[in-house]
Protein backbone atom coordinates (compact mmCIF):
# COMPACT_ATOMS: atom_id res chain seq x y z
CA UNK A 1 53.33 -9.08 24.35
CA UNK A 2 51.27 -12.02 22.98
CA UNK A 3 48.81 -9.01 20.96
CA UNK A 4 52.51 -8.15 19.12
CA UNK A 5 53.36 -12.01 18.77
CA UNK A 6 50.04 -12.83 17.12
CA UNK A 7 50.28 -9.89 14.85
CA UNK A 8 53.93 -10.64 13.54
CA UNK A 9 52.17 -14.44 13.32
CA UNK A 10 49.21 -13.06 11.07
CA UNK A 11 51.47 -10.67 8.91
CA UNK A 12 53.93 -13.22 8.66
CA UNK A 13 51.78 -16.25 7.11
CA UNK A 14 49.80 -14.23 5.17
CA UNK A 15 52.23 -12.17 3.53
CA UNK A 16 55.18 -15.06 3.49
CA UNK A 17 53.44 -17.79 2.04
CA UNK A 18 51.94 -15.25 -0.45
CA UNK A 19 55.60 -14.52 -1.86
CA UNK A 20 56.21 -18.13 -1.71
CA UNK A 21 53.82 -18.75 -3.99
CA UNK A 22 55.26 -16.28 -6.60
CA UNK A 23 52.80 -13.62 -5.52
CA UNK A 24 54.05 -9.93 -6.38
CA UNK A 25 54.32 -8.22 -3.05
CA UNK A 26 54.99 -4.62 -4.97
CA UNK A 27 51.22 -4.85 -6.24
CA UNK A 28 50.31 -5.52 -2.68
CA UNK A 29 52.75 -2.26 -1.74
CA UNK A 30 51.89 0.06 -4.00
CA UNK A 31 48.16 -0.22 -3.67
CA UNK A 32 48.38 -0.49 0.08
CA UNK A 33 48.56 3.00 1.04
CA UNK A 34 45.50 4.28 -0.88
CA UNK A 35 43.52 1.16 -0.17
CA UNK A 36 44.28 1.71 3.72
CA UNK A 37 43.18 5.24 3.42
CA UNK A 38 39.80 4.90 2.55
CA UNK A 39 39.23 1.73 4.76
CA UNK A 40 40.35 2.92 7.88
CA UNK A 41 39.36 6.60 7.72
CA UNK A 42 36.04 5.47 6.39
CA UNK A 43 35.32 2.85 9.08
CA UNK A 44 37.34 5.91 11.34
CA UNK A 45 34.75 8.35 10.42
CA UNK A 46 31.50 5.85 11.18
CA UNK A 47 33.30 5.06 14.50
CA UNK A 48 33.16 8.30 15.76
CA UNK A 49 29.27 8.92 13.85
CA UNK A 50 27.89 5.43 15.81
CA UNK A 51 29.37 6.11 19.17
CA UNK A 52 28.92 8.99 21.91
CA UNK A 53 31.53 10.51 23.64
CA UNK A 54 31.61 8.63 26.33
CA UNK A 55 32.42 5.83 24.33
CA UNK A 56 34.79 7.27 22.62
CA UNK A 57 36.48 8.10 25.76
CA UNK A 58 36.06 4.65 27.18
CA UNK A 59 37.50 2.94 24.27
CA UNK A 60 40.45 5.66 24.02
CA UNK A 61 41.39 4.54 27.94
CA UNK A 62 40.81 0.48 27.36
CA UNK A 63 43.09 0.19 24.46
CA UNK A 64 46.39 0.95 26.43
CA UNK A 65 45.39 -2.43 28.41
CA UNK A 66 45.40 -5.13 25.38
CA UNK A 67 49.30 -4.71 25.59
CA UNK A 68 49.47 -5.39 28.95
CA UNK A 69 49.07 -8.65 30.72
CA UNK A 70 46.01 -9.93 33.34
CA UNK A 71 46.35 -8.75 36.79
CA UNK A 72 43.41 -10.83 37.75
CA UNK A 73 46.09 -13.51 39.29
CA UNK A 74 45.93 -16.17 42.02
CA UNK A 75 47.94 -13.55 44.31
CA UNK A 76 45.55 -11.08 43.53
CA UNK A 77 42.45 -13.43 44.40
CA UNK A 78 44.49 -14.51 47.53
CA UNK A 79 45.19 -10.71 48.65
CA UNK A 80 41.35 -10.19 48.05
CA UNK A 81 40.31 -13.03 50.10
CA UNK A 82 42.21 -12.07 53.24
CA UNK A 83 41.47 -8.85 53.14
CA UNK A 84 37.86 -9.78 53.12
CA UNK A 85 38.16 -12.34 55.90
CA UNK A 86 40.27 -9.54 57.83
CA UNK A 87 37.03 -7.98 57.94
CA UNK A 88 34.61 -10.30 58.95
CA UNK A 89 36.67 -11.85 61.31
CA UNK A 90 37.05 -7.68 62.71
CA UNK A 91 32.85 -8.39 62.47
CA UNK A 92 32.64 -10.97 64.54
CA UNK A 93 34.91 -10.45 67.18
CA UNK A 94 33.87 -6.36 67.73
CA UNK A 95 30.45 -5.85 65.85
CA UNK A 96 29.47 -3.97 62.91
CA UNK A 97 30.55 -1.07 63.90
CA UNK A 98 34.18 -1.80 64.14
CA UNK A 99 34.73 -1.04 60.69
CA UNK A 100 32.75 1.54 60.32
CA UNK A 101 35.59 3.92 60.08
CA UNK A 102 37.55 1.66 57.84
CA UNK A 103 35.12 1.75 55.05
CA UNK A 104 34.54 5.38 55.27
CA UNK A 105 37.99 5.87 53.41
CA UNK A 106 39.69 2.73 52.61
CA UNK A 107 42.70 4.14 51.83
CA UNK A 108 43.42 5.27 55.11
CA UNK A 109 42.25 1.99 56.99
CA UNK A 110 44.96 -0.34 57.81
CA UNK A 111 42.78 -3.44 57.23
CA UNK A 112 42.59 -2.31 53.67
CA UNK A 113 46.27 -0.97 53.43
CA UNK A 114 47.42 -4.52 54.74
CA UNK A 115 46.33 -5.73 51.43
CA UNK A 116 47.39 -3.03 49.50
CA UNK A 117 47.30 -4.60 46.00
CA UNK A 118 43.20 -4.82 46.07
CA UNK A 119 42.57 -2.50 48.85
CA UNK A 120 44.17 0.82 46.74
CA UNK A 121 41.36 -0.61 43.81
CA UNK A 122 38.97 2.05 43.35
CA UNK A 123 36.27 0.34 41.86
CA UNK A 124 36.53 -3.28 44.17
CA UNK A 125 37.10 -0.77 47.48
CA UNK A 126 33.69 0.89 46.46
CA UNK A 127 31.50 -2.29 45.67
CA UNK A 128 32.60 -3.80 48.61
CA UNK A 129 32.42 -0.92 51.12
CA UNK A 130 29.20 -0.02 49.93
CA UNK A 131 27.50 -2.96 50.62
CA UNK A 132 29.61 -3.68 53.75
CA UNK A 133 28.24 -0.10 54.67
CA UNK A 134 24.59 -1.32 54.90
CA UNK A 135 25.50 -4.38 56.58
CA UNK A 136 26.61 -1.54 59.38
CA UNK A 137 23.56 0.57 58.67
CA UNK A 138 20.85 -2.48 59.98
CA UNK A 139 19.77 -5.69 59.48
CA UNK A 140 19.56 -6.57 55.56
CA UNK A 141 17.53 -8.85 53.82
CA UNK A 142 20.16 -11.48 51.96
CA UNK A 143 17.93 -11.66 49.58
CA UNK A 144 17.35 -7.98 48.58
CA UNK A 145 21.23 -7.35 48.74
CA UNK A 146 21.68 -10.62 45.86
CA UNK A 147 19.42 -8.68 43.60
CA UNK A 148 21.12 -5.49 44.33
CA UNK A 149 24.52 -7.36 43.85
CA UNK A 150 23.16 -8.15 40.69
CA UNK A 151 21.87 -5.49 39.15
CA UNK A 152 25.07 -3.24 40.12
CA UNK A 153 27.33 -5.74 38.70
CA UNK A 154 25.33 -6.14 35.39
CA UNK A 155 25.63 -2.56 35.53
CA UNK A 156 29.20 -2.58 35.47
CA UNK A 157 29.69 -5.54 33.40
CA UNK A 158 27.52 -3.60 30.66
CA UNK A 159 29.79 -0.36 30.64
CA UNK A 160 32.90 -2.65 30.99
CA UNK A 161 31.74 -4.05 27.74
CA UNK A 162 31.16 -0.47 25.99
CA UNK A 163 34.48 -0.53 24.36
CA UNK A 164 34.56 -4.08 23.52
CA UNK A 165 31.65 -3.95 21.46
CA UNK A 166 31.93 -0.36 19.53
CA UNK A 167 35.14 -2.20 18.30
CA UNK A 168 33.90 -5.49 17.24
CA UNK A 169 31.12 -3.08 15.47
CA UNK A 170 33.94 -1.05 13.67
CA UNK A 171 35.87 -4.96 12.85
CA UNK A 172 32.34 -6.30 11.56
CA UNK A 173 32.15 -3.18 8.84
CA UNK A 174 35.39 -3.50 7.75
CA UNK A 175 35.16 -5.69 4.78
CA UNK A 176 32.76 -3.40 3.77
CA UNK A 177 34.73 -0.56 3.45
CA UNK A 178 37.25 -2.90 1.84
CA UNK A 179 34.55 -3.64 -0.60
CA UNK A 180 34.06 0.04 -1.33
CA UNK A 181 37.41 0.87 -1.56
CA UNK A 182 37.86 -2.02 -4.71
CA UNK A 183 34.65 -0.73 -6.12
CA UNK A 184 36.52 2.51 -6.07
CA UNK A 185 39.55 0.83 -7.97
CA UNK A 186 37.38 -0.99 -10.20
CA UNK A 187 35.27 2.60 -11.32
CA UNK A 188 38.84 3.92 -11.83
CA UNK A 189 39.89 0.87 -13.69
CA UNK A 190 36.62 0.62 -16.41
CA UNK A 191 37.33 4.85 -16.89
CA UNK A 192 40.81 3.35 -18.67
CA UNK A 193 39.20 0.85 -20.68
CA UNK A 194 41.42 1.85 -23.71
CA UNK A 195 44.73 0.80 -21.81
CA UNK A 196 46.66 -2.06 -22.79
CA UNK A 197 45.54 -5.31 -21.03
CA UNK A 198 48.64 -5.30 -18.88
CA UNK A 199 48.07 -2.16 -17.56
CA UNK A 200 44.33 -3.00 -16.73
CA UNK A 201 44.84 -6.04 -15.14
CA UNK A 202 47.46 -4.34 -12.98
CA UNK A 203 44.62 -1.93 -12.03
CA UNK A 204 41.98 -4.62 -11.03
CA UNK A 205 44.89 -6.36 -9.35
CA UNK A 206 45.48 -3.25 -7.38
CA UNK A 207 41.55 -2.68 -6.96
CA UNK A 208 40.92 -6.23 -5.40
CA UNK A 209 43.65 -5.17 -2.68
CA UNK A 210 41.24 -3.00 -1.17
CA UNK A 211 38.64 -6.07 -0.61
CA UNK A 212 41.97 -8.08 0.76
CA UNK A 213 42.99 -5.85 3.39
CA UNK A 214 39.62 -5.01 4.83
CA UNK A 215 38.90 -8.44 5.44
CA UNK A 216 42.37 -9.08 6.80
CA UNK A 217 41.93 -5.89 8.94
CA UNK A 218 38.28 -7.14 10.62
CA UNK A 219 39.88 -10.87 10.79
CA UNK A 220 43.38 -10.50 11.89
CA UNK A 221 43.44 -7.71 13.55
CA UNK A 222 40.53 -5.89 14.89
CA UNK A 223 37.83 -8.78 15.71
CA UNK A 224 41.01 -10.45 17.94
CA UNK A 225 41.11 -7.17 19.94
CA UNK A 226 37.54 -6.82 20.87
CA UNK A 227 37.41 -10.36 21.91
CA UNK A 228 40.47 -9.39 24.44
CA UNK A 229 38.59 -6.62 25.73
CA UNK A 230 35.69 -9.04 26.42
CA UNK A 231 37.75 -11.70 28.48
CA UNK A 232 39.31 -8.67 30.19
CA UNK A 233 35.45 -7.27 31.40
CA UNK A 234 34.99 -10.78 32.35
CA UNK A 235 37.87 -11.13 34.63
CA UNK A 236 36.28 -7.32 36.00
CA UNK A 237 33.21 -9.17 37.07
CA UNK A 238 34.21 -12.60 38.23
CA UNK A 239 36.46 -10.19 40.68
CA UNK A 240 33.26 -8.65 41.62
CA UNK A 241 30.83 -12.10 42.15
CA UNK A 242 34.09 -13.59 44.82
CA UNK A 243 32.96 -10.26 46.82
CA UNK A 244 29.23 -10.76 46.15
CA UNK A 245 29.42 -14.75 47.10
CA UNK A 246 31.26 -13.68 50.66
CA UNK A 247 29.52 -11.20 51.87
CA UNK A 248 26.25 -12.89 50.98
CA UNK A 249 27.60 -15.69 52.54
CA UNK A 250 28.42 -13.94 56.02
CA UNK A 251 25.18 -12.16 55.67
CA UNK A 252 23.48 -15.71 56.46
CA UNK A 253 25.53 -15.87 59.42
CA UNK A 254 28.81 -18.37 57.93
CA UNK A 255 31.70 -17.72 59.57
CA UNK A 256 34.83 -15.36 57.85
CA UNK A 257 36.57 -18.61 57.34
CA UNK A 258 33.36 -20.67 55.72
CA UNK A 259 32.22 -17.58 53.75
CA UNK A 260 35.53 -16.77 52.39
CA UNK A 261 35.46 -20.52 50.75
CA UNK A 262 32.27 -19.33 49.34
CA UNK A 263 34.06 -16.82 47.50
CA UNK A 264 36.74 -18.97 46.25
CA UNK A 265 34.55 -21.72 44.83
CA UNK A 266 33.22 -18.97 42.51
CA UNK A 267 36.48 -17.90 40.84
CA UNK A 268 37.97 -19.60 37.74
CA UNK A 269 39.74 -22.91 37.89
CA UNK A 270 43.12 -21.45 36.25
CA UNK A 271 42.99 -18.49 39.09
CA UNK A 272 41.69 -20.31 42.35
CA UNK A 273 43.82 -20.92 44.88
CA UNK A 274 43.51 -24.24 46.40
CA UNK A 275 41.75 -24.25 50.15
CA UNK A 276 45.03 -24.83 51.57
CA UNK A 277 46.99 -22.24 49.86
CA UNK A 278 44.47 -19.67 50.80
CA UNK A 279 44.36 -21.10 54.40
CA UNK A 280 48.27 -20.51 54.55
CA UNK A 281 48.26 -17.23 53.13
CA UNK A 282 45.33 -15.91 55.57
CA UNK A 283 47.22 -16.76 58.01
CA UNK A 284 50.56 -15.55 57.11
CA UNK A 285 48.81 -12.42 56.85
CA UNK A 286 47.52 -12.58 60.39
């Protein structure tokens, strides 16, 4: 809703105070089409030449999510956090091995189900349970499992990012291809130097259009999206470093409630519940 909102905002002030200011919109209209054509099927064409399939893929399934809002919210955090206390708390009171069957398929466990809105996540059910799984396995060195943390959630922070950055790549060569598309105009325009002056300066008018909409393009439109995607990945991974931060946290022998506060303290300050709230909705859920 707000990526709509901020495009009416961009078209609007551009385009409005232009024809305030006497500026002849039917230049900007009839040149518009053409211009657009070689921009965005140039910059269309290098897309697809500086990208692999896999991006292309990835980028194809993360643009459906700029229209739609965060679900990274404090009820989600709060849902996370029991669920994970649910389980160390199963930990302490019957061992290890307890959940051994709960992490083998998540969506079957209870635990997991009781929390449905993180514990149906594909991707949070897996980091979690994996790790959780060598915690079952044998003793673990805290230390080794941090770096492992790590490196899997760089990992996934990197090919979260994929699509973020093959589209601030395509925004950064659009005024470029704006560029090339008013050299085009201009070429056209010197091949008709025996026009009348009217007619030529209509023609350079028309040519410097192409310049004008790639940079309005890379600016107002395609830069702003790729910076989205980016806060979005980061949400991804701050979801990821709550999980890290408790079960790290357990592994040094805290208790569910103590390691669970652990967790909290990592997540953003406009998400994170307060330690009461959380403390209330642990156990509501008991």
């Amino acid at each position: 809703m707000f990526v709509i909102i901020g495009y009416v905002l961009v078209l609007g002030c551009v385009f409005g105070v232009y024809a305030l200011t006497g500026g002849n919109i039917q230049i900007v209209a009839h040149a518009a089409p053409h211009e657009l054509a070689v921009i965005l099927g140039a910059a269309g064409g290098a897309f697809i030449v500086a990208n692999p399939a896999k991006t292309l893929k990835a980028t194809a399934g993360a643009l459906p999510k700029i229209f739609k809002g965060s679900k990274y919210t404090k009820a989600r955090y709060m849902a996370l956090m029991a669920l994970l206390y649910d389980i160390l708390s199963k930990v302490r009171k019957e061992g290890m091995m307890a959940i051994e069957t709960d992490i083998e398929d998540p969506h079957k466990s209870p635990l997991f189900q009781k929390h449905a809105t993180v514990g149906n996540d594909h991707h949070l059910t897996e980091f979690a349970c994996d790790y959780l799984r060598m915690m079952v396995s044998g003793n673990m060195n805290p230390l080794e499992i941090e770096n492992l943390m790590d490196q899997e959630i760089d990992t996934h922070h990197h090919e979260t990012m994929v699509p973020a950055l093959a589209i601030q790549t395509m925004g950064d060569g659009l005024p470029a291809f704006g560029i090339v598309a008013a050299v085009l105009g201009v070429v056209q325009t010197m091949a008709s130097v025996g026009r009348p002056p009217a007619e030529l300066g209509a023609m350079i008018a028309s040519a410097l259009v192409g310049t004008f909409l790639g940079i309005l393009l890379a600016y107002g439109f395609v830069s702003p999206l790729a910076k989205l995607l980016e806060s979005k990945c980061d949400e991804v991974t701050k979801e990821l470093q709550c999980v890290k931060a408790t079960l790290l946290a357990s592994l040094q022998g805290y208790a569910p409630a103590v390691a669970v506060e652990f967790g909290r303290k990592v997540l953003y300050s406009t998400e994170r519940p307060s330690f009461v709230e959380l403390e209330k909705h642990v156990k509501q859920k008991r």
